[in-house]
Protein backbone atom coordinates (compact mmCIF):
# COMPACT_ATOMS: atom_id res chain seq x y z
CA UNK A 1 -7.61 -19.52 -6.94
CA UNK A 2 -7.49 -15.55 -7.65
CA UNK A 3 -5.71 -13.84 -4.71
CA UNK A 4 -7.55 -9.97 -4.79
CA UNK A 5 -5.87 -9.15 -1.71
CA UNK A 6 -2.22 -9.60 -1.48
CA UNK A 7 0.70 -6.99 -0.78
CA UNK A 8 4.30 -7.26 -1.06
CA UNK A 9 6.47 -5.80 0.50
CA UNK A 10 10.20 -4.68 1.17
CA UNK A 11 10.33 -3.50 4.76
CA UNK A 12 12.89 -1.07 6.88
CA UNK A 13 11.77 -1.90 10.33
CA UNK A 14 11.57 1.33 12.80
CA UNK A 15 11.88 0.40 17.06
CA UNK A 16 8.58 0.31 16.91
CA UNK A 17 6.70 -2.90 18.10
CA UNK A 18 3.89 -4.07 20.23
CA UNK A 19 3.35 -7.76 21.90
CA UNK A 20 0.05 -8.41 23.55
CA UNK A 21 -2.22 -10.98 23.41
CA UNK A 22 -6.16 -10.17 22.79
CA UNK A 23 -9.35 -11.97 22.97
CA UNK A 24 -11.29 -13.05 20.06
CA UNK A 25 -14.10 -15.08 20.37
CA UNK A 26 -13.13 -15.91 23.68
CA UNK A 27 -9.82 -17.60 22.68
CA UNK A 28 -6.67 -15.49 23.52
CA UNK A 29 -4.56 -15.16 20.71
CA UNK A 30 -0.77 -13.55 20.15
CA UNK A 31 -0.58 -10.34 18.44
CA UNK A 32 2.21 -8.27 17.31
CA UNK A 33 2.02 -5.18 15.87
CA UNK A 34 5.41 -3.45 13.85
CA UNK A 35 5.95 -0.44 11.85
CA UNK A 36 8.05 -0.18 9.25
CA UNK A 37 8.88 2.14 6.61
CA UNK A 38 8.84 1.27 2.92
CA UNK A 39 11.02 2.35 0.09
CA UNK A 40 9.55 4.52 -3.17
CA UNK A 41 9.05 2.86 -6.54
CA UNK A 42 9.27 4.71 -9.49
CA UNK A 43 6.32 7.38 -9.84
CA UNK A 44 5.53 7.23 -5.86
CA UNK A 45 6.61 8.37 -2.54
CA UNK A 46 8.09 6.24 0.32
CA UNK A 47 5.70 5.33 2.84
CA UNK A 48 6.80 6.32 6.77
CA UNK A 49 4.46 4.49 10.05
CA UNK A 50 3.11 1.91 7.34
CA UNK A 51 1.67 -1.11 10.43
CA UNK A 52 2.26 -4.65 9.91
CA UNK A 53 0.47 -7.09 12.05
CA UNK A 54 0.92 -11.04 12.65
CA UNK A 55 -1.12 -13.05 15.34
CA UNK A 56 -0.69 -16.50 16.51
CA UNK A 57 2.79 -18.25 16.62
CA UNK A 58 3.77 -15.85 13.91
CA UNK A 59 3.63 -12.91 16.41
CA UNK A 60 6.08 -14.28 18.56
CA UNK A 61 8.55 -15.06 15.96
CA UNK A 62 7.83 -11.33 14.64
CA UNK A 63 8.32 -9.49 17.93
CA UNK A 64 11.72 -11.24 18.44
CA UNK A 65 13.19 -11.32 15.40
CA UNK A 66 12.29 -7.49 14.60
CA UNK A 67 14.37 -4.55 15.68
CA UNK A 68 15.32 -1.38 14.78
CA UNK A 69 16.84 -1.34 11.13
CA UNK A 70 15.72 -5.17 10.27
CA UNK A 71 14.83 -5.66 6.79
CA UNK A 72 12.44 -8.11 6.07
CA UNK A 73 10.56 -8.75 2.78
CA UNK A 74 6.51 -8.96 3.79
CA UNK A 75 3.81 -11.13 1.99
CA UNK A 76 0.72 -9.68 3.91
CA UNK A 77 -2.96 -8.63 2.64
CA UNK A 78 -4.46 -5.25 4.03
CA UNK A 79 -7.02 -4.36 6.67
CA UNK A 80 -8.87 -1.73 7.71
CA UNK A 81 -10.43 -1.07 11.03
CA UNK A 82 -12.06 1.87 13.18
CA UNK A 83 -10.69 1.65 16.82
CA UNK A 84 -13.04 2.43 20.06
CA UNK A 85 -12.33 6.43 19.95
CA UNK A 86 -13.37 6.65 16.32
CA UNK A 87 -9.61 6.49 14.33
CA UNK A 88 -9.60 4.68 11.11
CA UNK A 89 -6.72 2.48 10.74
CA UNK A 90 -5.41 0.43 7.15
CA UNK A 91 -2.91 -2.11 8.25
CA UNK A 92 -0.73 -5.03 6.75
CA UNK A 93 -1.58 -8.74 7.92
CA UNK A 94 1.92 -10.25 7.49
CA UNK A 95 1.02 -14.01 6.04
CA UNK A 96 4.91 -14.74 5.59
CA UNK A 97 8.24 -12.92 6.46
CA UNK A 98 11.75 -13.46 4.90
CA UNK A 99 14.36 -11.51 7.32
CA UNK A 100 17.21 -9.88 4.96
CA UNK A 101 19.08 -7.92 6.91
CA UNK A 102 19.51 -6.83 10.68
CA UNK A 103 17.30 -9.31 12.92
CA UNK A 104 18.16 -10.41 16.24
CA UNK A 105 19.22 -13.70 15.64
CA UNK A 106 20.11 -15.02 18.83
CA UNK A 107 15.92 -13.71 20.14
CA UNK A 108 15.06 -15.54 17.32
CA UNK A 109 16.45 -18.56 17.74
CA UNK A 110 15.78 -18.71 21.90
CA UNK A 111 12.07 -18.37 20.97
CA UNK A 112 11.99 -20.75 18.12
CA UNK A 113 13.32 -23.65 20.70
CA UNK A 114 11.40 -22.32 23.43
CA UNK A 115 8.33 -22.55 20.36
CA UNK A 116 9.22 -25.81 19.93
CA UNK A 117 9.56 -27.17 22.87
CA UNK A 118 6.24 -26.10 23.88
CA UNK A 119 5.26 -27.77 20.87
CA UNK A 120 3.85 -24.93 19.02
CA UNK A 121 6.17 -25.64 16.20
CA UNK A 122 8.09 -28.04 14.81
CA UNK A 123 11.32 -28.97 12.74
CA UNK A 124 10.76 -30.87 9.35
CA UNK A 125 13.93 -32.80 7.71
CA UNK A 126 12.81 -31.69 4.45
CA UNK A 127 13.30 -27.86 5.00
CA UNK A 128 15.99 -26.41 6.64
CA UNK A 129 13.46 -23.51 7.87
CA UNK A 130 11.10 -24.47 10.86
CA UNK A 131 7.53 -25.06 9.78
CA UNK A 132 5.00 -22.90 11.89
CA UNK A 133 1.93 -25.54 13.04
CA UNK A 134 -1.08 -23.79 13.89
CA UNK A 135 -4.04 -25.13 14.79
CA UNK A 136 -6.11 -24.36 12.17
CA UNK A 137 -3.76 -26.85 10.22
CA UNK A 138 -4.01 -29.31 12.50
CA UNK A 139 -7.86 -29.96 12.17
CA UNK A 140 -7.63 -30.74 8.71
CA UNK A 141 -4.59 -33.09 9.19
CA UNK A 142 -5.48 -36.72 8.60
């Protein structure tokens, strides 16, 4: 499968973050929206206010793992969208996150259990890492 919209990124969280949830097609889903900032590469400029967004499970994990100065490297794919007023927006999907550096571990963890014990995720013996289930997964579980 050809991937045409993926974006990878290293990430220098700012204090900015937003937890909500929102309506689509009349199912209320998580969302969290973070900015970060992201490093230069050779030939460009760093990039200040870039948003990342995550919705579903992933949202929570996002909004309490994330503070300000929490590195993070970002799998995402981009977005764009034109708000009610009129502003145009482009904006990073996160599809994965790997904290580095400088996330509040001890949020983290309390929402993971609480996560889990909800049974909105769940811990696999092969993987050290908790596996996020979603329901989209689930429907095509056997």
């Amino acid at each position: 499968m050809t991937r045409t919209n993926a974006c990878n990124f290293l990430v220098d969280f700012t204090a900015n973050k937003v937890f909500k949830d929102i309506v689509r097609d009349g199912a209320k889903i998580p969302f969290c929206r973070v900015t970060g900032f992201v490093r230069s590469a050779p030939g460009s400029r760093p990039a200040d206010g870039v948003r990342f967004l995550c919705y579903g499970t992933k949202a929570y994990i996002v909004f309490a793992a994330v503070q300000r100065g929490t590195r993070a490297y970002v799998i995402s794919h981009v977005q764009t969208r034109t708000d009610t007023k009129g502003n145009y927006f482009t904006e990073f999907v996160i599809e994965d996150i790997q904290f580095i550096r400088g996330w509040n571990e001890e949020e983290l963890a309390r929402k993971t259990q609480e996560l889990i014990d909800i049974g909105a995720m769940s811990e696999t013996e092969e993987d050290a890492e908790y596996k996020l289930v979603t329901s989209e997964v689930l429907e095509y579980e056997e």
